[in-house]
N, C-alpha and C. Protein backbone atom coordinates (compact mmCIF):
# COMPACT_ATOMS: atom_id res chain seq x y z
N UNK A 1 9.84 -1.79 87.37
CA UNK A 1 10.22 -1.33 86.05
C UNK A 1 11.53 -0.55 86.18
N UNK A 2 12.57 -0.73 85.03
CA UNK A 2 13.75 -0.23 85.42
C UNK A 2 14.01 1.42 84.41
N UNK A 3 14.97 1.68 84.19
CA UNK A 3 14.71 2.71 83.23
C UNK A 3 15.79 2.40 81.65
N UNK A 4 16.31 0.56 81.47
CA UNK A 4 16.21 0.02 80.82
C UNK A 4 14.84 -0.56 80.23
N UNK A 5 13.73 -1.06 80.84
CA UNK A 5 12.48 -1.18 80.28
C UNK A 5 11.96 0.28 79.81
N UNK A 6 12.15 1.25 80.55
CA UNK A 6 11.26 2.18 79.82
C UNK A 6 11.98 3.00 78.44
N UNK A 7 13.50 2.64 78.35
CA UNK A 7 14.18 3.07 77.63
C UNK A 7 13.85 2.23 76.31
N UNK A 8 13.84 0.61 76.44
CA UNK A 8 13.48 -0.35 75.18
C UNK A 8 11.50 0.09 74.79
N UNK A 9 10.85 0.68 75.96
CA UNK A 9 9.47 1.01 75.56
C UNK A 9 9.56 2.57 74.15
N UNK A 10 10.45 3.02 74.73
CA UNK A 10 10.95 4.32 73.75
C UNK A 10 11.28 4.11 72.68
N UNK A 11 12.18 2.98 72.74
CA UNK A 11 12.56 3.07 70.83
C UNK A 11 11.70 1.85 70.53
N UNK A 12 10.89 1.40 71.03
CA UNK A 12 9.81 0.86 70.46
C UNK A 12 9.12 1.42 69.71
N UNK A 13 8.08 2.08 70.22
CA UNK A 13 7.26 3.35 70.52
C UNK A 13 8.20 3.98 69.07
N UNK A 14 8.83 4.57 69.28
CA UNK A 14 10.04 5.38 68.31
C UNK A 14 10.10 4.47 66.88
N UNK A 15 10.64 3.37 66.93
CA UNK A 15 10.26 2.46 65.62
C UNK A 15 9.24 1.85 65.05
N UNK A 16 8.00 1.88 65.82
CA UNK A 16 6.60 1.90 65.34
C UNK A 16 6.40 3.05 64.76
N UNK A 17 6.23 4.25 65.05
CA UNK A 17 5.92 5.56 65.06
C UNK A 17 6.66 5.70 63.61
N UNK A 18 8.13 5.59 63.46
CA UNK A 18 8.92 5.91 62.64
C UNK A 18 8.22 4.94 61.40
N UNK A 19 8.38 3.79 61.31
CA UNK A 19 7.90 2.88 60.27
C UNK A 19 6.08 3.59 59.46
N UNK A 20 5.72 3.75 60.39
CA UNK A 20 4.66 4.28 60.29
C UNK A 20 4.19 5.41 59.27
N UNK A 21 5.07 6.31 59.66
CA UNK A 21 5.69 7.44 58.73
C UNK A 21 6.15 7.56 57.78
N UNK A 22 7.09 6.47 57.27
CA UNK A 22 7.41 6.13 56.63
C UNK A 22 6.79 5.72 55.07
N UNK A 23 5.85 4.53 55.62
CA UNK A 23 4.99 3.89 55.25
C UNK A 23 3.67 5.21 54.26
N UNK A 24 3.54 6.04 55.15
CA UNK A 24 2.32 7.06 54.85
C UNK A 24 3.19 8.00 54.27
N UNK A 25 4.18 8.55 54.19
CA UNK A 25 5.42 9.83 53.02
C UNK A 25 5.22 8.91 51.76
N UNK A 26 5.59 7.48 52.19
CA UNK A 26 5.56 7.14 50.47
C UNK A 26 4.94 7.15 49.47
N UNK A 27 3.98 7.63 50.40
CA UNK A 27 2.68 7.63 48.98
C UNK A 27 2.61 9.08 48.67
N UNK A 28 3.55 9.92 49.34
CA UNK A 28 3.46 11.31 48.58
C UNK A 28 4.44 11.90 47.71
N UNK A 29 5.71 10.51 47.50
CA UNK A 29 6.47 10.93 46.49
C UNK A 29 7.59 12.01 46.91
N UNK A 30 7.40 12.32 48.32
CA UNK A 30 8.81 13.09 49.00
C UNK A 30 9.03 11.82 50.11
N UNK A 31 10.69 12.29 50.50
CA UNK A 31 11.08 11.87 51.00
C UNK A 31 10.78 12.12 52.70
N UNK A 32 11.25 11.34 53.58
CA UNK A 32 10.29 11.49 55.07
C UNK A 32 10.97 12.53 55.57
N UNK A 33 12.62 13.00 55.17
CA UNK A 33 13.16 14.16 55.54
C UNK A 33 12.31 15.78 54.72
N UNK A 34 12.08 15.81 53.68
CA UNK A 34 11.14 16.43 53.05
C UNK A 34 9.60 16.90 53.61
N UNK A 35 9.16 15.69 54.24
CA UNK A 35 7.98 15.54 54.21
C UNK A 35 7.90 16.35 56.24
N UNK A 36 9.15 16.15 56.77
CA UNK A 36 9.32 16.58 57.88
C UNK A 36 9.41 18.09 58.14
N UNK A 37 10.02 18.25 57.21
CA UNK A 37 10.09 20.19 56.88
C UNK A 37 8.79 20.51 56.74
N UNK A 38 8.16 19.96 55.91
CA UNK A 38 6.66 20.96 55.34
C UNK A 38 6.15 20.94 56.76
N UNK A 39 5.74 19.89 57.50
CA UNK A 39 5.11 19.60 58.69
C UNK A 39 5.93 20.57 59.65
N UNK A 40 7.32 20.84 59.98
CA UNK A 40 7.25 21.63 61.11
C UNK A 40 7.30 23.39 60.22
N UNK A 41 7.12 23.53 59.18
CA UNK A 41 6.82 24.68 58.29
C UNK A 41 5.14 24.96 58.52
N UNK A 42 4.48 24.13 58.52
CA UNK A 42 3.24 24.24 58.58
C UNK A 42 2.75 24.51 60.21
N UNK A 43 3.20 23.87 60.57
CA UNK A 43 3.08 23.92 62.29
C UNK A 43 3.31 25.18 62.91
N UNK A 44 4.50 25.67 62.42
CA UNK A 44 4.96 26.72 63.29
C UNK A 44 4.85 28.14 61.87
N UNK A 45 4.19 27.74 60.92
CA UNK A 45 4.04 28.66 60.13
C UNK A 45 5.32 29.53 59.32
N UNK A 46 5.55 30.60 59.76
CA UNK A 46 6.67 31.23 58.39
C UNK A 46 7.79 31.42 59.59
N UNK A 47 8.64 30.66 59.03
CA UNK A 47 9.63 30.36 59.99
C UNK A 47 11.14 30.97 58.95
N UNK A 48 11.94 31.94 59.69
CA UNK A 48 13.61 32.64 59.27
C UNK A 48 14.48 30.78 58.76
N UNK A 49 14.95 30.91 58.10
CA UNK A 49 15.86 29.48 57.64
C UNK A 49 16.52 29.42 59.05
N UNK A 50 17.04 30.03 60.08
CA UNK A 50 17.86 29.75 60.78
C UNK A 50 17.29 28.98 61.89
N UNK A 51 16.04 29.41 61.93
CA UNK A 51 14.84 29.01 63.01
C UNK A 51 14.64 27.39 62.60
N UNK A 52 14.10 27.49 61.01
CA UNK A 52 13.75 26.13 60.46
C UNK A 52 15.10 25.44 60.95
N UNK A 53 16.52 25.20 60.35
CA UNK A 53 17.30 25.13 60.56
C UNK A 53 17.59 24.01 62.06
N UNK A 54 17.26 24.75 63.09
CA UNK A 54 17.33 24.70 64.65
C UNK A 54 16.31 23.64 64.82
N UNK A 55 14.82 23.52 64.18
CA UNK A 55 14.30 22.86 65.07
C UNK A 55 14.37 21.52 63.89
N UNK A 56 14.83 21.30 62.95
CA UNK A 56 15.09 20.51 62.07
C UNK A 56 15.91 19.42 62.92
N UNK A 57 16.87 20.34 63.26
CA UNK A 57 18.28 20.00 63.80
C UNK A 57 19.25 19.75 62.96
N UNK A 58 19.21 20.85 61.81
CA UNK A 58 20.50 20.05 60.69
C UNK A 58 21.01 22.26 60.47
N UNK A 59 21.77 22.27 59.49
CA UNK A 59 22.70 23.20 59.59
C UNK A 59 21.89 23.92 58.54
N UNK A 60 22.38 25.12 58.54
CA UNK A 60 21.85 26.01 57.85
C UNK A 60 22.19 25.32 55.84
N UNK A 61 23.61 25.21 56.21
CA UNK A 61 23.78 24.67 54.69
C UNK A 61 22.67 23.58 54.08
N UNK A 62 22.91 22.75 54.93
CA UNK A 62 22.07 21.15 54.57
C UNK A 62 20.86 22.03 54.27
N UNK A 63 20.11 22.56 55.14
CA UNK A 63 18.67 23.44 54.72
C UNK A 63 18.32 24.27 53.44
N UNK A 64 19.35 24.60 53.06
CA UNK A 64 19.51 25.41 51.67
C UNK A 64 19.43 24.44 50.67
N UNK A 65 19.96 23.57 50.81
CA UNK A 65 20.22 22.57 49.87
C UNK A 65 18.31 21.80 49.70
N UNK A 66 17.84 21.42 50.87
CA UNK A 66 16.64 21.09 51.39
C UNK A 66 15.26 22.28 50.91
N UNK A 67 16.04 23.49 50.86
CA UNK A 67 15.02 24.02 50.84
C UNK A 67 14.95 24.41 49.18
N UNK A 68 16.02 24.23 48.39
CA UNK A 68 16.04 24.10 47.15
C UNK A 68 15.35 23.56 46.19
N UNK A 69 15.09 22.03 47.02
CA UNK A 69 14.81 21.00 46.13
C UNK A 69 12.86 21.25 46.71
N UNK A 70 12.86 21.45 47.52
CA UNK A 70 11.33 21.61 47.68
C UNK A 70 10.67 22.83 47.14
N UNK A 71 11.76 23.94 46.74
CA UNK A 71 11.06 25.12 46.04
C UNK A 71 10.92 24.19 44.46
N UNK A 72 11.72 23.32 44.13
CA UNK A 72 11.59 22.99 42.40
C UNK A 72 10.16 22.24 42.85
N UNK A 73 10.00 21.30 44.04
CA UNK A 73 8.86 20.61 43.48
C UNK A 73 7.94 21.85 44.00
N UNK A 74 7.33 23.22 43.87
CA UNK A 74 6.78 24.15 44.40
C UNK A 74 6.46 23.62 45.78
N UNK A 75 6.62 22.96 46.37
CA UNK A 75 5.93 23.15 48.02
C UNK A 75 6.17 24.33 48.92
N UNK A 76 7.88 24.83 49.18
CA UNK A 76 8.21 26.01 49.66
C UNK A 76 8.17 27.47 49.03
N UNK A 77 8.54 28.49 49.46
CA UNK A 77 8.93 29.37 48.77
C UNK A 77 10.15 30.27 49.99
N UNK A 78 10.71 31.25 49.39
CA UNK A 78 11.40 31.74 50.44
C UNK A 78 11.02 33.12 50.10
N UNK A 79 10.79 33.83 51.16
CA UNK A 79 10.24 35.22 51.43
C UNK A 79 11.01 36.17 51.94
N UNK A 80 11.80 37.37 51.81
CA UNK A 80 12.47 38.03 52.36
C UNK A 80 11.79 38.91 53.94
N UNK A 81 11.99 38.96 55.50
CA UNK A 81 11.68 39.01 56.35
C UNK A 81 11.51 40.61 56.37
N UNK A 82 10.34 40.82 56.48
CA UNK A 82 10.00 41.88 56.70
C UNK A 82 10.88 43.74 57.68
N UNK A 83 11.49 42.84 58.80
CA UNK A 83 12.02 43.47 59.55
C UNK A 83 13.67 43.56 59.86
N UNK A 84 14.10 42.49 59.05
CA UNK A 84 15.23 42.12 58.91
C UNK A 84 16.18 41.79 57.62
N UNK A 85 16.56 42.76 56.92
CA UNK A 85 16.73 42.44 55.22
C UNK A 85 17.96 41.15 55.26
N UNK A 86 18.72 40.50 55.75
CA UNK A 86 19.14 39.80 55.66
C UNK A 86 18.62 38.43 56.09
N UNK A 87 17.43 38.43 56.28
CA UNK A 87 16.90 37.08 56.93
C UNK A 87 15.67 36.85 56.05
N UNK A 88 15.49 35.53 55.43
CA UNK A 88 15.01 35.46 54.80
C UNK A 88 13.43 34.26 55.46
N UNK A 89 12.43 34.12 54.92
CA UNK A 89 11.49 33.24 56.14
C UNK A 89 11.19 32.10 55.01
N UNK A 90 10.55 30.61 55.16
CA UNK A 90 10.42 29.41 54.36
C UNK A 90 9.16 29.83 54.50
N UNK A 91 8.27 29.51 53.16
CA UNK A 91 6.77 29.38 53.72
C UNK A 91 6.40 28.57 52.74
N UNK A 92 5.31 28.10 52.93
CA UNK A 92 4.56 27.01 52.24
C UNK A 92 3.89 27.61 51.11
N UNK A 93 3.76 27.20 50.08
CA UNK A 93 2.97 27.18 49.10
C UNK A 93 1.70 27.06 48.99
N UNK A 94 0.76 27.47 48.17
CA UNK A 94 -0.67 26.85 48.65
C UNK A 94 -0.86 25.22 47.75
N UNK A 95 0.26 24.45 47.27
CA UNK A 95 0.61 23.00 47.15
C UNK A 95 1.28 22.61 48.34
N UNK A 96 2.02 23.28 48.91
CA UNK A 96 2.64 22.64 50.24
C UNK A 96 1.67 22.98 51.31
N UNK A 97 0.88 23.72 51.16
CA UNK A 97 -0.37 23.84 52.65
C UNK A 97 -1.22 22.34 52.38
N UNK A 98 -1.22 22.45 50.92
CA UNK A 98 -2.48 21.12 50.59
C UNK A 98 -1.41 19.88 51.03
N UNK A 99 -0.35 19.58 51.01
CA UNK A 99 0.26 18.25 51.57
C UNK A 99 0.81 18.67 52.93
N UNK A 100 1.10 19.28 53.32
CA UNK A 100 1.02 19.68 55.08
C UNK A 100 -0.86 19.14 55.65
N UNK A 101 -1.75 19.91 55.35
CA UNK A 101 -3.21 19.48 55.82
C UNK A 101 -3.55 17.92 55.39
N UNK A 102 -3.10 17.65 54.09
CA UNK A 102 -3.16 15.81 54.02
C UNK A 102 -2.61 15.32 55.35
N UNK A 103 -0.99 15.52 55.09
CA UNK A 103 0.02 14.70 55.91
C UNK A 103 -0.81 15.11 57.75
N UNK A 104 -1.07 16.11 57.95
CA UNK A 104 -1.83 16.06 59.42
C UNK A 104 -2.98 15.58 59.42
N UNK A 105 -3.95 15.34 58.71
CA UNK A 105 -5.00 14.81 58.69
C UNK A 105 -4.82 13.35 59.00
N UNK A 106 -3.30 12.41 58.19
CA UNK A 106 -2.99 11.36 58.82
C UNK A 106 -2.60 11.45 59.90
N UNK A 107 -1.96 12.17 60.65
CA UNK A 107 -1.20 12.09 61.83
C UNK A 107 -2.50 12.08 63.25
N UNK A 108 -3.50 13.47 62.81
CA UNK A 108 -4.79 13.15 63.48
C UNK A 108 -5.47 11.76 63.36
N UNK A 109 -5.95 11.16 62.02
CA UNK A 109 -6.49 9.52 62.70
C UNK A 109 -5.50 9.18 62.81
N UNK A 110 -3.78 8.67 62.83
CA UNK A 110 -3.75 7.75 63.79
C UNK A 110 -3.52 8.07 64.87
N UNK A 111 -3.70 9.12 65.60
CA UNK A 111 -3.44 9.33 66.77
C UNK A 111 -4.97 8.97 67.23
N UNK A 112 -6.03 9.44 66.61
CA UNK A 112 -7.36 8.70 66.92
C UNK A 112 -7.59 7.01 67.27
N UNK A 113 -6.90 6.37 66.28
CA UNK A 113 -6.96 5.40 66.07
C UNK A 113 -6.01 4.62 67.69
N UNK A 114 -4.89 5.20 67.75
CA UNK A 114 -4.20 4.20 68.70
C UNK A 114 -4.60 4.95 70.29
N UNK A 115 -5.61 5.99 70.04
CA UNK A 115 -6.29 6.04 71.84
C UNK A 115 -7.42 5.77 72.01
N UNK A 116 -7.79 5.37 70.82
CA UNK A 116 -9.51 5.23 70.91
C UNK A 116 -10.14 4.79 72.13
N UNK A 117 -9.08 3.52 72.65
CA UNK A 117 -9.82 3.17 73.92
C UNK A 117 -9.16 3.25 75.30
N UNK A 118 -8.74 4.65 75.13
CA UNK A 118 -8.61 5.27 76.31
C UNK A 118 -9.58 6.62 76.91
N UNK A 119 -9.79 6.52 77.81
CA UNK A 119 -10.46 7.58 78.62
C UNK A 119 -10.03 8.98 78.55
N UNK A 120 -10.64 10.04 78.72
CA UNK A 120 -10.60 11.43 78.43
C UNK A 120 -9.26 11.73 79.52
N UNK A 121 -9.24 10.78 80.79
CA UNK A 121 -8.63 11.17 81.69
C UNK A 121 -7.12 10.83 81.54
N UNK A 122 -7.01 9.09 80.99
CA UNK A 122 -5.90 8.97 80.35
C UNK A 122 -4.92 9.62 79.50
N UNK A 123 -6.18 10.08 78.33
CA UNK A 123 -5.35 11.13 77.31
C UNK A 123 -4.51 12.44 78.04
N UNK A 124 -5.57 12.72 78.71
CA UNK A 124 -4.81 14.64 79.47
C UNK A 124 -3.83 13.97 80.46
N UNK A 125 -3.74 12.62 80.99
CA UNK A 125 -2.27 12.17 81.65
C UNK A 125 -1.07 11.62 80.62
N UNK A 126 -1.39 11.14 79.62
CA UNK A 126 -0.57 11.00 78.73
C UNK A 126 0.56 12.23 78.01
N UNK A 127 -0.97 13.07 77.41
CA UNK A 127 -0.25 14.28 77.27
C UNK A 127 0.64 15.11 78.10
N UNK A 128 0.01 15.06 79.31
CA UNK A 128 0.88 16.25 80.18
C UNK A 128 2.05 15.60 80.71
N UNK A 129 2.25 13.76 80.58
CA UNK A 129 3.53 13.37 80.32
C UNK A 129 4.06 13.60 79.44
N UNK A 130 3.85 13.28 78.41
CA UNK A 130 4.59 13.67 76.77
C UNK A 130 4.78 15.88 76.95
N UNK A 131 4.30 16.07 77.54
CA UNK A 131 4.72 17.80 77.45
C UNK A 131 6.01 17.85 78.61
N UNK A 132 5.90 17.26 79.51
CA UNK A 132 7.23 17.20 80.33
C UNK A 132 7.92 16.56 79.97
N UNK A 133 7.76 15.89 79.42
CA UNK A 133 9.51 14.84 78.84
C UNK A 133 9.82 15.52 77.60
N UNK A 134 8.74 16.41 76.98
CA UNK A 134 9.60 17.60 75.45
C UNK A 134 10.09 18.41 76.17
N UNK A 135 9.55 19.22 77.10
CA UNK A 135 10.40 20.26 77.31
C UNK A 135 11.80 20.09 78.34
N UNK A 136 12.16 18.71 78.09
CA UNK A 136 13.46 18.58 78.41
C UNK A 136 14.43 18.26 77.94
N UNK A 137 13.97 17.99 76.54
CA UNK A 137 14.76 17.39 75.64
C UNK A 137 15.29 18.40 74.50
């Protein structure tokens, strides 16, 4: 195996995954960039715009703009940071907690769905591959 095969296994993997996603945002009427915020908002909980920002990977501006349009449909809100008066934190709504817990509830079955028939032992080698190849990226 070369690291051209494992590179075409990646954006495989990557365009399944992606289509996938795709496929399951549409039925919530946001967009998959939209629908990506609430999810790492929900994940990592009340996150400074600059933080959101970073792990987004888009600029503080683009985020403002982003985080605009998701306060009109109420999903976000923005909260002034307790410890820091110029920093402000994104947090979810209790409409954006209810489509964050949908949208993971899909992400849990299909992740059910495409290991089902793998072994307990497989999974904890899978994972602890997939945890070394994030924290290098």
């Amino acid at each position: 195996m070369s690291v051209s095969d494992l590179s075409h296994k990646f954006m495989e993997f990557y365009d399944k995954l992606s289509s996938w996603e795709h496929s399951v945002v549409k039925e919530s009427g946001l967009s998959p960039a939209q629908m990506h915020t609430i999810e790492v908002i929900g994940h990592h909980q009340n996150l400074m715009m600059r933080e959101l920002a970073d792990r987004l990977g888009i600029t503080t501006g683009t985020l403002t703009v982003a985080v605009d349009r998701l306060e009109k449909l109420g999903m976000v809100m923005r909260k002034p940071h307790e410890h820091d008066r110029r920093a402000w934190l994104v947090v979810l709504t209790k409409q954006g907690k209810k489509m964050y817990e949908q949208h993971n509830k899909y992400h849990e079955e299909f992740t059910q769905e495409i290991s089902h028939d793998l072994t307990n032992k497989e999974i904890k080698t899978l994972f602890q591959l997939m945890d070394r190849i994030l924290q290098r990226m």
